[in-house]
Protein backbone atom coordinates (compact mmCIF):
# COMPACT_ATOMS: atom_id res chain seq x y z
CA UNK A 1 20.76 -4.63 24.88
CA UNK A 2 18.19 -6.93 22.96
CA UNK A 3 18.92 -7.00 19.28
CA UNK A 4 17.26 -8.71 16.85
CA UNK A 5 19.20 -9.72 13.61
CA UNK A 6 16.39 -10.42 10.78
CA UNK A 7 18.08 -12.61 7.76
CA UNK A 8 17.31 -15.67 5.77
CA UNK A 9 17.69 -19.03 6.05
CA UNK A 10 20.06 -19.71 2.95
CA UNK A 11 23.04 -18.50 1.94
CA UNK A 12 23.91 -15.84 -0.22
CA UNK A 13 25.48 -16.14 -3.58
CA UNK A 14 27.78 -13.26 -2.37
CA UNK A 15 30.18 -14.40 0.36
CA UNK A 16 30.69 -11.14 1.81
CA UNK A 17 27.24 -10.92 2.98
CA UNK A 18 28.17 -14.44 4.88
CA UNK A 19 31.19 -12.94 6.25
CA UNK A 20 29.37 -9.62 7.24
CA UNK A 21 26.64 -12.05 9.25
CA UNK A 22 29.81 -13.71 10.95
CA UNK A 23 31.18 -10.52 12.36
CA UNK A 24 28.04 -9.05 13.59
CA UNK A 25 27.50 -12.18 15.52
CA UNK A 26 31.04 -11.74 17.06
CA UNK A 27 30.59 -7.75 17.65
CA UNK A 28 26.86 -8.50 19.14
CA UNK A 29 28.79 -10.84 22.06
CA UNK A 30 31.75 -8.75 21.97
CA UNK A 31 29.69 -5.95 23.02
CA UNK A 32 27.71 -8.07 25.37
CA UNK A 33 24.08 -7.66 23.62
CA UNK A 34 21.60 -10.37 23.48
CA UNK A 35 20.93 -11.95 19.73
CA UNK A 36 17.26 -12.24 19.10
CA UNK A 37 16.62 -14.19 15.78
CA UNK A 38 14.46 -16.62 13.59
CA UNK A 39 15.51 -19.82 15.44
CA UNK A 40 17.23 -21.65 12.90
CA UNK A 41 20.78 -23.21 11.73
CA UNK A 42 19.99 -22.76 8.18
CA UNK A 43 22.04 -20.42 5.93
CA UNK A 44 22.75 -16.67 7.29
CA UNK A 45 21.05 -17.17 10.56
CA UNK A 46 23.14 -20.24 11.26
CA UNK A 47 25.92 -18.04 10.61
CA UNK A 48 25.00 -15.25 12.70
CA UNK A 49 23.97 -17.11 15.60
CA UNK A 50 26.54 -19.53 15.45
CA UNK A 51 29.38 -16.61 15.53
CA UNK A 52 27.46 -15.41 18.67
CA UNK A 53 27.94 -18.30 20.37
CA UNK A 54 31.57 -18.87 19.44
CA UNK A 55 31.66 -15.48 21.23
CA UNK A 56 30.21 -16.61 24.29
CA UNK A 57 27.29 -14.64 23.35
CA UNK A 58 23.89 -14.67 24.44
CA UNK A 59 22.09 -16.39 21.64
CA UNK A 60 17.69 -16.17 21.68
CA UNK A 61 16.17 -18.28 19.21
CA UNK A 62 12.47 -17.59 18.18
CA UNK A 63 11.19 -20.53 16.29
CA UNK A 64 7.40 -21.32 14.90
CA UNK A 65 6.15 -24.89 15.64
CA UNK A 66 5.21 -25.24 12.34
CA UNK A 67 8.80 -26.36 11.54
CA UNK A 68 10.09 -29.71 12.23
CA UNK A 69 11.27 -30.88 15.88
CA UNK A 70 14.34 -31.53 13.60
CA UNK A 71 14.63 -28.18 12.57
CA UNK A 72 13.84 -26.46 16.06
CA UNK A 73 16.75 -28.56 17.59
CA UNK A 74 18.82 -28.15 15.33
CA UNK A 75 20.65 -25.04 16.30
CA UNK A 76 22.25 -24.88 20.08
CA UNK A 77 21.11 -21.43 21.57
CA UNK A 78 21.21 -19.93 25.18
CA UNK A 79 16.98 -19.85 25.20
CA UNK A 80 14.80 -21.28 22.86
CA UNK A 81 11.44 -19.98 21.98
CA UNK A 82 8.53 -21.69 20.64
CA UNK A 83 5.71 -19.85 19.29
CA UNK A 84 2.79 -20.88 17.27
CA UNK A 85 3.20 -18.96 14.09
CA UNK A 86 5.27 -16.54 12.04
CA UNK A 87 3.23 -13.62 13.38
CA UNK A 88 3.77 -14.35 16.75
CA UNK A 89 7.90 -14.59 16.17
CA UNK A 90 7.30 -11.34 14.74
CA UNK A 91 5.58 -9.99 17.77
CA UNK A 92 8.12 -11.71 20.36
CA UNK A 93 10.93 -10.03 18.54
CA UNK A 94 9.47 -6.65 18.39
CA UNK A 95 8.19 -6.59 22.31
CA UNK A 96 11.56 -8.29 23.37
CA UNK A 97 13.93 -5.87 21.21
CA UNK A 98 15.82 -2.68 21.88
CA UNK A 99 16.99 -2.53 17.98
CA UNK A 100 16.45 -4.40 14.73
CA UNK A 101 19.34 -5.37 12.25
CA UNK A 102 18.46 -6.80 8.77
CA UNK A 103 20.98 -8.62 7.17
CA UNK A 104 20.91 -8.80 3.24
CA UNK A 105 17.83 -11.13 3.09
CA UNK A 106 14.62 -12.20 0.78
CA UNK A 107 10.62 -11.19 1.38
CA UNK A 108 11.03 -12.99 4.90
CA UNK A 109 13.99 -10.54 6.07
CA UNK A 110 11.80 -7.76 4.30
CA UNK A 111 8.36 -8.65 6.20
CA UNK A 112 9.80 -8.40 9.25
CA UNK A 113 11.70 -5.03 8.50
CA UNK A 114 8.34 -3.25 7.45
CA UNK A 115 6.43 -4.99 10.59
CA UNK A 116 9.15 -3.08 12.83
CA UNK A 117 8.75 -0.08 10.56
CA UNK A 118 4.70 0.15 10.72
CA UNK A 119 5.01 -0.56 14.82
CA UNK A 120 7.18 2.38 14.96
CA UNK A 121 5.07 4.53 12.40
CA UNK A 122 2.00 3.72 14.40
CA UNK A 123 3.93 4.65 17.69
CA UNK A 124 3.50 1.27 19.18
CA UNK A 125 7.17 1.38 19.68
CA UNK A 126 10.05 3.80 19.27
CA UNK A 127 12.87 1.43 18.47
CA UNK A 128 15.86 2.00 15.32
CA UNK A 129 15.60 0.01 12.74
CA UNK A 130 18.91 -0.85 10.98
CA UNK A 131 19.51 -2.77 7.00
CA UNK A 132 23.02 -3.37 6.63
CA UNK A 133 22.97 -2.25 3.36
CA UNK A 134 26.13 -4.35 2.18
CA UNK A 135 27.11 -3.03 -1.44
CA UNK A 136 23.96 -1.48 -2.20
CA UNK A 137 22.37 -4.28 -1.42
CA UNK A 138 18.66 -2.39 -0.25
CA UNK A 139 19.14 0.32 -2.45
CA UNK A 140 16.02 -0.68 -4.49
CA UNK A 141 13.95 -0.84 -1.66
CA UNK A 142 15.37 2.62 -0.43
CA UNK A 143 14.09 4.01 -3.94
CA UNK A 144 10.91 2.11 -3.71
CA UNK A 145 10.19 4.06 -0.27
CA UNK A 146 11.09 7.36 -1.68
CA UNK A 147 8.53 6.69 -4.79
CA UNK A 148 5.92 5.96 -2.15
CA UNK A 149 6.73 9.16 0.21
CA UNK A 150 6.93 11.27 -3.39
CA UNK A 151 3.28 10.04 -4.28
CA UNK A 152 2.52 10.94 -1.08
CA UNK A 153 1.43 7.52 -0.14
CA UNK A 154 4.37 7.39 3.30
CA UNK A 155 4.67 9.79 5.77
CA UNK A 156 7.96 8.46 7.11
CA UNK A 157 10.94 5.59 7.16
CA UNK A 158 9.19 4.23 10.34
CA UNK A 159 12.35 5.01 12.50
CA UNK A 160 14.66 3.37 9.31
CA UNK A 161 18.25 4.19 9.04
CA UNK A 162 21.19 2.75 6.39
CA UNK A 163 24.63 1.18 7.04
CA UNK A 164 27.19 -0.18 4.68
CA UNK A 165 29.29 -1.87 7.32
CA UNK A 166 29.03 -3.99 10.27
CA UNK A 167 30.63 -1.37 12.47
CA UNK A 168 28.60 1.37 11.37
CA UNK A 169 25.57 -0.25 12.34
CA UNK A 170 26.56 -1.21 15.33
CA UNK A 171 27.87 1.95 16.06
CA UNK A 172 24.09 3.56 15.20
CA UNK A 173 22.70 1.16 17.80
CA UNK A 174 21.18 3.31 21.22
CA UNK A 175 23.56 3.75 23.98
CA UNK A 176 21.92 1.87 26.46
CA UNK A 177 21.16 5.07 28.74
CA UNK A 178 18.60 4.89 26.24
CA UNK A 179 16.38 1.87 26.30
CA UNK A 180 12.91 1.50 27.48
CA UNK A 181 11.37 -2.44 27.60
């Protein structure tokens, strides 16, 4: 299975979000899924992707030209993808993905969780979308969604669903009976 991990490209104040980014790289090649993410070396994505590959894990990086050749190459994957733009990494990782995890992240992580969310709202795709809600972490954002569906202003989570550990999310993930491309 194809899974996407969205997080940031710092670090966290909070270690345990680092360490929860370290073990879903290992459980992602442990169970033998491809990780799909932002392309870089920086912060939690180095982290994930680098515990992926530690693994033996197949590692995808999706990376807009915009940054630095330095930057690009920075971070040893299995494939490397350039694209032209945010928006296109965005679209690559939704057409290439069976599932989306979001890691505790900023409004970069939080973009691409509502792009996935809208797709699958719209019914351009039909695909879970997971936050690893590590101590609470999204619980704002969870409120903020139930204000809008209260004012009548969201029909639905756009296929959304909550974890607070790494194993319960992955254990949310489809059984792969399940996928469609």
């Amino acid at each position: 299975m194809n899974v996407s991990v969205f997080c940031g490209a710092t670090l966290p104040h909070n270690e345990r979000f680092t360490q929860a980014a370290h073990l879903l790289g290992l459980r992602l090649a442990q169970a033998g899924h491809t990780l799909l993410y932002g392309g870089s070396n920086l912060g939690l994505m180095g982290v994930v992707s680098g515990a992926a590959l530690s693994e033996g894990g197949t590692v995808v990086g999706v990376i807009p030209t915009l940054f630095s050749e330095e930057v690009i190459c920075s971070q040893p994957v299995t494939q490397l993808v350039r694209v032209a733009s945010l928006a296109e990494r965005k679209a690559y990782l939704l057409a290439h993905s069976h599932a989306f995890i979001a890691l505790p992240g900023g409004i970069g992580t939080l973009d691409e969780v509502t792009e996935a969310m809208v797709a699958n709202q719209l019914q351009q795709m039909d695909k879970p979308v997971l936050l690893l809600n590590l101590e609470g972490y999204y619980d704002p954002f969870l409120a903020q969604m139930e204000h809008f569906k209260a004012e009548g202003l969201m029909r639905s989570h756009g296929g959304l669903q909550t974890a607070s550990t790494v194993e319960e999310c992955l254990a949310k993930l489809p059984p792969s009976s399940d996928l469609s491309d």
